[in-house]
PDB file of N, CA and C in Angstrom:
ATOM      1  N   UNK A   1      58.100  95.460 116.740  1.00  0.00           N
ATOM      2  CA  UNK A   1      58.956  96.582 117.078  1.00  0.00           C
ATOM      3  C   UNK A   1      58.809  96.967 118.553  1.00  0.00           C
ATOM      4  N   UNK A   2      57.483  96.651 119.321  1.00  0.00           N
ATOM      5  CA  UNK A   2      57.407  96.701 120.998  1.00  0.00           C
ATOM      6  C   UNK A   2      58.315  96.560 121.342  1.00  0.00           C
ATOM      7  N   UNK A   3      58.796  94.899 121.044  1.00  0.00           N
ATOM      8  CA  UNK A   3      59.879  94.091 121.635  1.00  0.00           C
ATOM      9  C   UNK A   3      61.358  95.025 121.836  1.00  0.00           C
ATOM     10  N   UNK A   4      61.542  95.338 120.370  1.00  0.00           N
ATOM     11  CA  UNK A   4      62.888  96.054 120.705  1.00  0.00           C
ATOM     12  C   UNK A   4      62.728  97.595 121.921  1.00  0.00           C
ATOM     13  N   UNK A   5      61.363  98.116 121.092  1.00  0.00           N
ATOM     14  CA  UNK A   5      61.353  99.626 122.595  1.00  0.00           C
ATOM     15  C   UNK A   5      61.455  98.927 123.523  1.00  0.00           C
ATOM     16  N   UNK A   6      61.004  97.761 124.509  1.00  0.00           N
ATOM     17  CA  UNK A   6      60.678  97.454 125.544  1.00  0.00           C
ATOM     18  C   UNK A   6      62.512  96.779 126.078  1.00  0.00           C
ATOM     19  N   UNK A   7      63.387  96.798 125.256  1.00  0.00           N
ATOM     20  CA  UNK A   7      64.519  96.137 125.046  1.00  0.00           C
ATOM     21  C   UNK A   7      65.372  97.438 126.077  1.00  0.00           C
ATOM     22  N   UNK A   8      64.922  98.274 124.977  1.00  0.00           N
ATOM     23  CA  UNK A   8      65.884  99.842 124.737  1.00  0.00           C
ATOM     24  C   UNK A   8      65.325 100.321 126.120  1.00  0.00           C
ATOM     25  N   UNK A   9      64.083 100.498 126.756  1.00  0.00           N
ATOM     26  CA  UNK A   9      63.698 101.038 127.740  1.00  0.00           C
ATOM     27  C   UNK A   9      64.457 100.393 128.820  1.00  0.00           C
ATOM     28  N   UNK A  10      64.499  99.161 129.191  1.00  0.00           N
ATOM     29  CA  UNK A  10      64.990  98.253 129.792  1.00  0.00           C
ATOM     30  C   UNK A  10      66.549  98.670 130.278  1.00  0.00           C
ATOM     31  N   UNK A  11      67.295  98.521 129.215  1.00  0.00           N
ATOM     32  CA  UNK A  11      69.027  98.741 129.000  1.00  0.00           C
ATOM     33  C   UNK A  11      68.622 100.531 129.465  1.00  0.00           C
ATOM     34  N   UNK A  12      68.236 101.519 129.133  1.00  0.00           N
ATOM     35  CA  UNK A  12      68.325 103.259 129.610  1.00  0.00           C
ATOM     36  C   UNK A  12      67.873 102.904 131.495  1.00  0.00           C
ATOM     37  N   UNK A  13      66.623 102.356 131.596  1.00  0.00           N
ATOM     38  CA  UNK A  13      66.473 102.120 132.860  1.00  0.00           C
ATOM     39  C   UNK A  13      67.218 101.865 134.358  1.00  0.00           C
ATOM     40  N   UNK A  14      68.084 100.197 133.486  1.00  0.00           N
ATOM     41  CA  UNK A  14      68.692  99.820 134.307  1.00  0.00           C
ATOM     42  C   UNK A  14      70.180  99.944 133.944  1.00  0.00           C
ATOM     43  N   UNK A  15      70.670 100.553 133.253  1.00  0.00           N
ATOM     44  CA  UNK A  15      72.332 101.423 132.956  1.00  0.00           C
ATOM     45  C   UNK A  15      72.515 100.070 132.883  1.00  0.00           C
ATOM     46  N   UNK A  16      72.251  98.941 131.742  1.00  0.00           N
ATOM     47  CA  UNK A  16      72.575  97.800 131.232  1.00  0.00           C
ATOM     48  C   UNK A  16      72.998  98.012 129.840  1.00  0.00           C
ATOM     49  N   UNK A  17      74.150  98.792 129.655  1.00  0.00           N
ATOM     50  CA  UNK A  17      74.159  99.694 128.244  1.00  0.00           C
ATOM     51  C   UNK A  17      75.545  97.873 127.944  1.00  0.00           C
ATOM     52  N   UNK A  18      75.786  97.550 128.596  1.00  0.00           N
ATOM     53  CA  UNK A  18      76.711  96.574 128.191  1.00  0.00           C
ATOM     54  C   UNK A  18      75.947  95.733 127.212  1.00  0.00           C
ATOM     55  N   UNK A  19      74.898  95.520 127.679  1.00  0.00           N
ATOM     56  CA  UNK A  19      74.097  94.582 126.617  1.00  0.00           C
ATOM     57  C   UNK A  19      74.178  94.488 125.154  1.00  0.00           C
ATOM     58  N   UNK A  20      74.210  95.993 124.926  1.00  0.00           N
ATOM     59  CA  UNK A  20      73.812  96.280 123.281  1.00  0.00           C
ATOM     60  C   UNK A  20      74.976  95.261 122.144  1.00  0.00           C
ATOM     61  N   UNK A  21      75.971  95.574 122.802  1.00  0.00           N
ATOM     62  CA  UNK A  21      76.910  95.109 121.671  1.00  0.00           C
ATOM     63  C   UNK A  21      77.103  93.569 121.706  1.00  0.00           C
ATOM     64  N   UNK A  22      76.300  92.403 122.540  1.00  0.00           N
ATOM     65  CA  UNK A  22      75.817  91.381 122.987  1.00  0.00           C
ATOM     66  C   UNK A  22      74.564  91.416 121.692  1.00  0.00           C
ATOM     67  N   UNK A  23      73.707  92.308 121.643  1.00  0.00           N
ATOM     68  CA  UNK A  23      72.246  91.802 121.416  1.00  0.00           C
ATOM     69  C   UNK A  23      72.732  92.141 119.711  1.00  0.00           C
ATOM     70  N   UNK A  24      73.307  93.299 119.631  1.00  0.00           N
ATOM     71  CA  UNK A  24      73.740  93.652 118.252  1.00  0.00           C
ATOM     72  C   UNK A  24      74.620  92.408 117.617  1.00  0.00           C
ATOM     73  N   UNK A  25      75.446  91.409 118.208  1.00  0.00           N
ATOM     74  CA  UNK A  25      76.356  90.437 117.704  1.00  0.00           C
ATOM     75  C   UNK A  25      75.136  89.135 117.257  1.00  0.00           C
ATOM     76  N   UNK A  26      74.161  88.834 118.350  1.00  0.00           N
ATOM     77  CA  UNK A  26      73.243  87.788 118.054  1.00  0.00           C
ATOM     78  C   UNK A  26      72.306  88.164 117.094  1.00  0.00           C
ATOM     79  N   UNK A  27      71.929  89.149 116.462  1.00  0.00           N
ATOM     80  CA  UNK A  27      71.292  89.737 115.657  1.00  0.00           C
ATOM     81  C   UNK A  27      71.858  89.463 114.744  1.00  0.00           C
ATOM     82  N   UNK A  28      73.244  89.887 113.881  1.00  0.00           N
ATOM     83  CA  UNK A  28      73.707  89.896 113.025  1.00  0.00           C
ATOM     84  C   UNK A  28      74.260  88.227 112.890  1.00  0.00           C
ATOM     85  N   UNK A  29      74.570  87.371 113.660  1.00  0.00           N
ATOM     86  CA  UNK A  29      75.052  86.396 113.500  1.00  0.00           C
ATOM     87  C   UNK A  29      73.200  85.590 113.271  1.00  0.00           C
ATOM     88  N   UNK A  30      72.297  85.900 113.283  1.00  0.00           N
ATOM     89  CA  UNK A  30      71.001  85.472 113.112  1.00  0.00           C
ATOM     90  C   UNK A  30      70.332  85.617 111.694  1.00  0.00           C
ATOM     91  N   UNK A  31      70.920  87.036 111.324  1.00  0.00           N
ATOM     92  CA  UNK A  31      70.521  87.526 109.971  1.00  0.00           C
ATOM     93  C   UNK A  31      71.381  86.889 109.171  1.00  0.00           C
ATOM     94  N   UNK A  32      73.025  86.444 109.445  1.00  0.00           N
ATOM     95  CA  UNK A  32      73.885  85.766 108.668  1.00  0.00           C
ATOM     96  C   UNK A  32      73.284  84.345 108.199  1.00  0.00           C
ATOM     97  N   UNK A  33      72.734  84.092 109.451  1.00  0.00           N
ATOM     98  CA  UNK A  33      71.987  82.620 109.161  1.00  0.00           C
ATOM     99  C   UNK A  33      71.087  82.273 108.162  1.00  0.00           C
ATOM    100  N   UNK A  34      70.156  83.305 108.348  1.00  0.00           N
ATOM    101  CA  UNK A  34      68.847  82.919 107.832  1.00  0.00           C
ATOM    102  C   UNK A  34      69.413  83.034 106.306  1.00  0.00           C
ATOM    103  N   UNK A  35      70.043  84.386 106.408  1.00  0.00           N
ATOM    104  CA  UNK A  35      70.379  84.727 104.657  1.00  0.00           C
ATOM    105  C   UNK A  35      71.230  83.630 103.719  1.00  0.00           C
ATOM    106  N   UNK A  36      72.052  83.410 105.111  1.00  0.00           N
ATOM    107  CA  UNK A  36      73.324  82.600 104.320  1.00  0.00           C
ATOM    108  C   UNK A  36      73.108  81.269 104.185  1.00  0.00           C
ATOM    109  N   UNK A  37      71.970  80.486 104.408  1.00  0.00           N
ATOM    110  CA  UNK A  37      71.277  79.400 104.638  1.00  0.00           C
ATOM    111  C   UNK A  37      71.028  78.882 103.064  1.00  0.00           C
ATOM    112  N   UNK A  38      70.291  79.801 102.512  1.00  0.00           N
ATOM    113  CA  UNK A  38      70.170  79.669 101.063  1.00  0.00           C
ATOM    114  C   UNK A  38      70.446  80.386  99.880  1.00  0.00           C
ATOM    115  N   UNK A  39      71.787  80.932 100.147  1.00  0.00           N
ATOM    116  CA  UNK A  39      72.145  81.303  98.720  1.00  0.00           C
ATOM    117  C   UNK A  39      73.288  80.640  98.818  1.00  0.00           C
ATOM    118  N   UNK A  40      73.852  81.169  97.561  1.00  0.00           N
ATOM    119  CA  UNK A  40      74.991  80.550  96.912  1.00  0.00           C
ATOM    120  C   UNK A  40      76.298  81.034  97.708  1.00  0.00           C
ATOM    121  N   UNK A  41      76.267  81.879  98.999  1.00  0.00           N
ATOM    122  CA  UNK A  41      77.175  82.385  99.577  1.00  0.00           C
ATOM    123  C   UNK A  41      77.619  81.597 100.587  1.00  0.00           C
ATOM    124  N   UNK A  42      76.605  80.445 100.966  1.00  0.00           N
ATOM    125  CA  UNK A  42      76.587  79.200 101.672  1.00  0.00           C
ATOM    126  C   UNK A  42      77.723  79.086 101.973  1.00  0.00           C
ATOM    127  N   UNK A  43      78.830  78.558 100.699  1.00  0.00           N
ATOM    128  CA  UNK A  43      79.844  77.646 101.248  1.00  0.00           C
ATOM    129  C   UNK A  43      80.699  78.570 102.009  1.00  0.00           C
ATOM    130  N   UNK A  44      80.546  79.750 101.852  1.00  0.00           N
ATOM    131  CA  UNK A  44      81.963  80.492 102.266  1.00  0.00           C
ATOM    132  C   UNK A  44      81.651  80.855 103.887  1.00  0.00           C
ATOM    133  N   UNK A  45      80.058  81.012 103.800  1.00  0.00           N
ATOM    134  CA  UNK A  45      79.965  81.660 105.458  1.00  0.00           C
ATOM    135  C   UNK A  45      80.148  80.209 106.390  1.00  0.00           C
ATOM    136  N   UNK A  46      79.819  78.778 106.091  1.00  0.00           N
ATOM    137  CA  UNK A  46      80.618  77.717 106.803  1.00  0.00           C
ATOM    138  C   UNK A  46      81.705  77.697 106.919  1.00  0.00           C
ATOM    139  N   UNK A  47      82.649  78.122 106.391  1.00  0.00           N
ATOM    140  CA  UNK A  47      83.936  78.181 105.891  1.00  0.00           C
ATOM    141  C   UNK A  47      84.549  78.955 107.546  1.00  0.00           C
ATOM    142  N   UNK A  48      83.716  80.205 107.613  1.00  0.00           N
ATOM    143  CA  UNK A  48      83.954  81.175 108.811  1.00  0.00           C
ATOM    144  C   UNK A  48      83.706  79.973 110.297  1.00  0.00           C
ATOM    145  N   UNK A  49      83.340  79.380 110.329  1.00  0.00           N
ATOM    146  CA  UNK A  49      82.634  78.403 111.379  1.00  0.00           C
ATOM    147  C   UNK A  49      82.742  77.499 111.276  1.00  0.00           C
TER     148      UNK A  49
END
């Protein structure tokens, strides 16, 4: 959880607020992965890609 304060401090610091919706897209397209990797929801999230 450092990682992300040290993220958040970073982006308030340097008015790099553009980032978030960048770091928020690779996040969720990361969690799609891992999850969608092994269930049965598989075929459909290839389907997207």
């Amino acid at each position: 959880m450092e990682f992300l304060k040290d993220i958040l401090k970073f982006m308030k610091e340097r008015k790099k607020f553009w980032l978030a919706p960048i770091i928020l897209v690779l996040l969720l397209l990361g969690i799609l992965i891992v999850f969608g990797g092994g269930s049965a929801a598989a075929p459909f999230i290839y389907t997207l890609f």
